[in-house]
Protein backbone atom coordinates (compact mmCIF):
# COMPACT_ATOMS: atom_id res chain seq x y z
CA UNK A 1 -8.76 8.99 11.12
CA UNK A 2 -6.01 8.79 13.63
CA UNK A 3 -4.11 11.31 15.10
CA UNK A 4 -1.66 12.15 12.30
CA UNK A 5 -4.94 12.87 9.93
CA UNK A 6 -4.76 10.03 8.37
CA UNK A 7 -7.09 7.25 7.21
CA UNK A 8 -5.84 3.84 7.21
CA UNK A 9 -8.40 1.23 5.65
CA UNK A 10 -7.34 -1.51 8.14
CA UNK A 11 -7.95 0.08 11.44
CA UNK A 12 -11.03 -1.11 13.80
CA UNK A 13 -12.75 2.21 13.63
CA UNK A 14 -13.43 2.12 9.54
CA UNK A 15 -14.00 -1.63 9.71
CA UNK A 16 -16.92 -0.93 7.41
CA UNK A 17 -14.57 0.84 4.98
CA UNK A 18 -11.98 -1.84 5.32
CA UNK A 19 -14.93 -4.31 4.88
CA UNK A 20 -16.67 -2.62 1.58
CA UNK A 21 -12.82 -2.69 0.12
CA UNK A 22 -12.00 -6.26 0.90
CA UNK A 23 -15.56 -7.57 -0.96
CA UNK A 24 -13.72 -6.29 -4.29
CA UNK A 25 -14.37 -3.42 -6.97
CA UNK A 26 -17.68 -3.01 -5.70
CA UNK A 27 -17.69 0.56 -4.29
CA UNK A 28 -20.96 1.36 -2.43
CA UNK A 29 -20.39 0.66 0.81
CA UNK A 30 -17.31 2.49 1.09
CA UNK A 31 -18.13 5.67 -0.90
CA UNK A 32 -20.68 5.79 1.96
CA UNK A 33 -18.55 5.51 4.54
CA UNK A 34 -16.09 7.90 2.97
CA UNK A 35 -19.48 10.18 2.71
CA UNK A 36 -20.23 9.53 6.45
CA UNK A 37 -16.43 10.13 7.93
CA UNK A 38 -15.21 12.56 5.92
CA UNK A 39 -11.34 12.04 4.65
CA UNK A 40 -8.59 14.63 5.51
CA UNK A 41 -8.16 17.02 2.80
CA UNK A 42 -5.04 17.36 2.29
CA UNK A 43 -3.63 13.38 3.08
CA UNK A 44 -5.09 10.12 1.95
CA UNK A 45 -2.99 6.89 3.07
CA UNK A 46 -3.85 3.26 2.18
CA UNK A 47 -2.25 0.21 2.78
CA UNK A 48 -2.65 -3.36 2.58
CA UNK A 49 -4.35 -4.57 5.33
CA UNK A 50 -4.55 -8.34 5.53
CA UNK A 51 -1.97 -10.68 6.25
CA UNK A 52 -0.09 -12.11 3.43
CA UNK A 53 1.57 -15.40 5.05
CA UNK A 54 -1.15 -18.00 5.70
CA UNK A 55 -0.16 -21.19 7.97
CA UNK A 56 -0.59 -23.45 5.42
CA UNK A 57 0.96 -21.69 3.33
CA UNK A 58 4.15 -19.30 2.76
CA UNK A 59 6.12 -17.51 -0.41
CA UNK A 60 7.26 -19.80 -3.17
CA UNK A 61 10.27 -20.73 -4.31
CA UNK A 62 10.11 -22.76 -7.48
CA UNK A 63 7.69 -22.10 -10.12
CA UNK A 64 5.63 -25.79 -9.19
CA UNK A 65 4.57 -23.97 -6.15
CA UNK A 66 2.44 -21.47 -7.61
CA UNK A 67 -1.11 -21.60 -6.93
CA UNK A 68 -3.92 -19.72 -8.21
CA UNK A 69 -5.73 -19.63 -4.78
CA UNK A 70 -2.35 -17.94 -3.16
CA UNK A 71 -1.97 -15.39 -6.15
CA UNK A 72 -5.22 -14.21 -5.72
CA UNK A 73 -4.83 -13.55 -2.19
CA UNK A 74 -2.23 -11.68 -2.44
CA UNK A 75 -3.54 -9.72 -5.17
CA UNK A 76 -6.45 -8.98 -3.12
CA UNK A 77 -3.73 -7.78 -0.16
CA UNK A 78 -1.91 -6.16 -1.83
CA UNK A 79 -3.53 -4.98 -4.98
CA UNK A 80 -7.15 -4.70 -4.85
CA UNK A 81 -7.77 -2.73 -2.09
CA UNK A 82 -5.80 -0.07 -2.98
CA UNK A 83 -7.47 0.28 -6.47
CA UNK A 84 -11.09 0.07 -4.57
CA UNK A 85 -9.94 2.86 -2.32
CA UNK A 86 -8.45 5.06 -5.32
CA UNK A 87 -11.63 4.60 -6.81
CA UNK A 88 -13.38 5.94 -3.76
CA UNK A 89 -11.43 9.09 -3.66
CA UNK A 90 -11.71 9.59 -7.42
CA UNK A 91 -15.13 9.91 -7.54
CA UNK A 92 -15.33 12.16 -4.27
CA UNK A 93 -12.90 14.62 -4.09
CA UNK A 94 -13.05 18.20 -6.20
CA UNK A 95 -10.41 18.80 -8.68
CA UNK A 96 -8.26 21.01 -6.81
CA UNK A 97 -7.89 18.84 -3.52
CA UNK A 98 -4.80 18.80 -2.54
CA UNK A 99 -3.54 15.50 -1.36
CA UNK A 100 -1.41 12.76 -0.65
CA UNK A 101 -2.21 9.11 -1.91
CA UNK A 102 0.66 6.27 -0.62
CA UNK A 103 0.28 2.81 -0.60
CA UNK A 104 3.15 0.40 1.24
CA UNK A 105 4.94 -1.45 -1.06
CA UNK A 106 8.12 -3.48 -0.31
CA UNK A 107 11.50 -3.70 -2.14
CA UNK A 108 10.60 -7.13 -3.63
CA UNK A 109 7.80 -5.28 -5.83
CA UNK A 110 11.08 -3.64 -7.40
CA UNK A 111 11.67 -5.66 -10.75
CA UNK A 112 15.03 -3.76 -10.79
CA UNK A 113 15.99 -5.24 -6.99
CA UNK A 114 14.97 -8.68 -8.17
CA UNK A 115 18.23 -10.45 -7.74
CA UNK A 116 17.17 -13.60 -5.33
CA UNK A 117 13.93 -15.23 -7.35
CA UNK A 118 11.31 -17.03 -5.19
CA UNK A 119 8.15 -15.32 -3.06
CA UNK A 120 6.39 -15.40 -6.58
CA UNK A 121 3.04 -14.27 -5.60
CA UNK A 122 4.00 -11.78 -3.13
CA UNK A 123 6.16 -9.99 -5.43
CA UNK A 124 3.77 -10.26 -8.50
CA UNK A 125 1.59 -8.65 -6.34
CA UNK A 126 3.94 -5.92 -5.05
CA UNK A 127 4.89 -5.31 -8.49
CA UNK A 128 1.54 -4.78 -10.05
CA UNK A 129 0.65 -2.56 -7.05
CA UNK A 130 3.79 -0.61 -7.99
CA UNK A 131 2.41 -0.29 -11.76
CA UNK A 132 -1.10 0.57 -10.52
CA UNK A 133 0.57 3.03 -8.73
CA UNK A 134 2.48 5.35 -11.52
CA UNK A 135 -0.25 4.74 -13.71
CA UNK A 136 -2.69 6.38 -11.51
CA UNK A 137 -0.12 9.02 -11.04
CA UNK A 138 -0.16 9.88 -14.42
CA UNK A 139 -3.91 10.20 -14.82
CA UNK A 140 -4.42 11.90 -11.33
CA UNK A 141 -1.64 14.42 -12.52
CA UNK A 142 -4.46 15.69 -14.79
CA UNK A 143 -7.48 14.71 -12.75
CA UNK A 144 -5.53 15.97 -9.92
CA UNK A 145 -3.30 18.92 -10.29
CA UNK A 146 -2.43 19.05 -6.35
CA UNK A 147 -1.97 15.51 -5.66
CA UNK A 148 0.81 13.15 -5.16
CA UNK A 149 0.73 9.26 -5.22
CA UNK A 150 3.41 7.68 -3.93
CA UNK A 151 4.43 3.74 -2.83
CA UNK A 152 6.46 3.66 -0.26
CA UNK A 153 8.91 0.62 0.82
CA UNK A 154 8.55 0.53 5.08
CA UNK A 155 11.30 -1.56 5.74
CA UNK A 156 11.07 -5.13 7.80
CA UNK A 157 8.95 -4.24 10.78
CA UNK A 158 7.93 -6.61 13.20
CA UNK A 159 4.80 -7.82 12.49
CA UNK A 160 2.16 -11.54 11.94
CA UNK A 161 3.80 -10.89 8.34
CA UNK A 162 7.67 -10.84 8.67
CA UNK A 163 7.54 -13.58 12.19
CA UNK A 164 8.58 -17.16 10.23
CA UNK A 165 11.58 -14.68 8.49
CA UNK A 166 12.95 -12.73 11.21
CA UNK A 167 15.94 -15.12 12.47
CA UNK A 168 17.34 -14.41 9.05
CA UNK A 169 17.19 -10.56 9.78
CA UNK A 170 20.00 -8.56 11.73
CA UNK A 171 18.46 -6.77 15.01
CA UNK A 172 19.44 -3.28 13.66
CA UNK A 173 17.01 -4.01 10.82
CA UNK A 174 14.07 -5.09 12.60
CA UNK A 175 12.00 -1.97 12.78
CA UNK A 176 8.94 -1.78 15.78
CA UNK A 177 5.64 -0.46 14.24
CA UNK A 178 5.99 2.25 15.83
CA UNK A 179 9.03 3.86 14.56
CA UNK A 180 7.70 2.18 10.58
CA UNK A 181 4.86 4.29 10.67
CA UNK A 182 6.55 7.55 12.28
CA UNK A 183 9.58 7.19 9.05
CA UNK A 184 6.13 6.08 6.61
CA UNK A 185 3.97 9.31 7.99
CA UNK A 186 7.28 11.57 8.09
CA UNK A 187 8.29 10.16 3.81
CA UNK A 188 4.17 11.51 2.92
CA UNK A 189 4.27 14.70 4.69
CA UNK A 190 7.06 15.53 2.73
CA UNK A 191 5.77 14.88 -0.81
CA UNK A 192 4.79 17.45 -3.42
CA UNK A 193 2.51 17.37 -6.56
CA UNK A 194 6.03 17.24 -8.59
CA UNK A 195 6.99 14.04 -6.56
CA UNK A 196 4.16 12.15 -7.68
CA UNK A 197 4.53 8.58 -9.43
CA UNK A 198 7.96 7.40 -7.59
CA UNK A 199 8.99 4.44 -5.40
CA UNK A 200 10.30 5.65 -1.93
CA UNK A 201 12.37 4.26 1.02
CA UNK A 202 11.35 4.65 4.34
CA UNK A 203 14.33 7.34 4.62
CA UNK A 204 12.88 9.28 1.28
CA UNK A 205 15.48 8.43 -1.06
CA UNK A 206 13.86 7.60 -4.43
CA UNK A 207 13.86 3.17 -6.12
CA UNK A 208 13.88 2.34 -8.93
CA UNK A 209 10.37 0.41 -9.85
């Protein structure tokens, strides 16, 4: 838990939560965990937390450049984890918790936005996480009277992720990490149960999916 209140699956001190999620569906180690540090009742954060870009390999832009291999990793990214920890939660928290579940998306997830083509994988992947998302909204909105799930788009923050595309990208949009996660922490603080099951910006302004 850091000092917002938050859990974050990727940092160093739930490494055993991060690693139970990354082995698949399987939920056992992580429920323990979860049992062991208990979560912050009232906000539960996820993200992906392993790089997408490999050095041998970055986003497609034809359709011959699809690979199973580099699908599945960045369902696993970008996907997977985030149903593993949603499955966690489901199973542990009483009805009335109030909470706040919000995954990081990106604007190529948006099928709407898609007006360029190419980075197949990553935004298959994006865009399933987005459906996982308002699904789960929808069945958590009965589960889960108090809740609010939420994907949220960060911007292009300067990370191992966005490096080989960042001479393409004006300096006044190049966020730090630091001021990503402030606007990300500042967008779920402000949700409501009613707000559940939309796509924000980093400035809280609604996307379409």
């Amino acid at each position: 838990m850091n000092a917002a209140g938050f859990l974050h699956a990727g940092t160093t001190s739930h490494s055993d939560l991060h690693k139970g999620l990354k082995d698949g569906l399987n939920k056992g180690a992580s429920v323990a965990h979860i049992k062991r540090e208990p979560l912050n009742q009232s906000r539960i954060p996820t993200a992906s937390t392993q790089p997408q870009i490999s050095q041998c390999q970055m986003p497609e832009k034809r359709l011959s450049e699809i690979t199973p291999a580099f699908l599945e990793h960045n369902l696993r990214a970008n996907l997977y984890l985030s149903i593993a920890l949603a499955q966690c939660c489901d199973n542990l928290l009483p009805r009335c918790t109030p909470f706040r579940f919000a995954c990081l998306s990106a604007m190529v997830g948006s099928i709407a936005d898609n007006h360029s083509g190419g980075w197949y994988s990553y935004r298959i992947s994006k865009a399933a996480l987005n459906m996982f998302l308002k699904t789960l909204s929808l069945e958590w909105q009965r589960q889960f009277p108090n809740a609010c799930v939420a994907a949220i788009h960060p911007g292009t923050t300067d990370t191992q992720l966005s490096a080989p595309f960042q001479s393409r990208i004006t300096a006044s949009k190049l966020y730090s990490s630091d001021i990503s996660a402030r606007r990300i922490v500042s967008v779920i603080e402000s949700l409501t149960p009613e707000q559940s099951g939309r796509f924000y910006h980093w400035d809280g302004s609604v996307l379409s999916w």
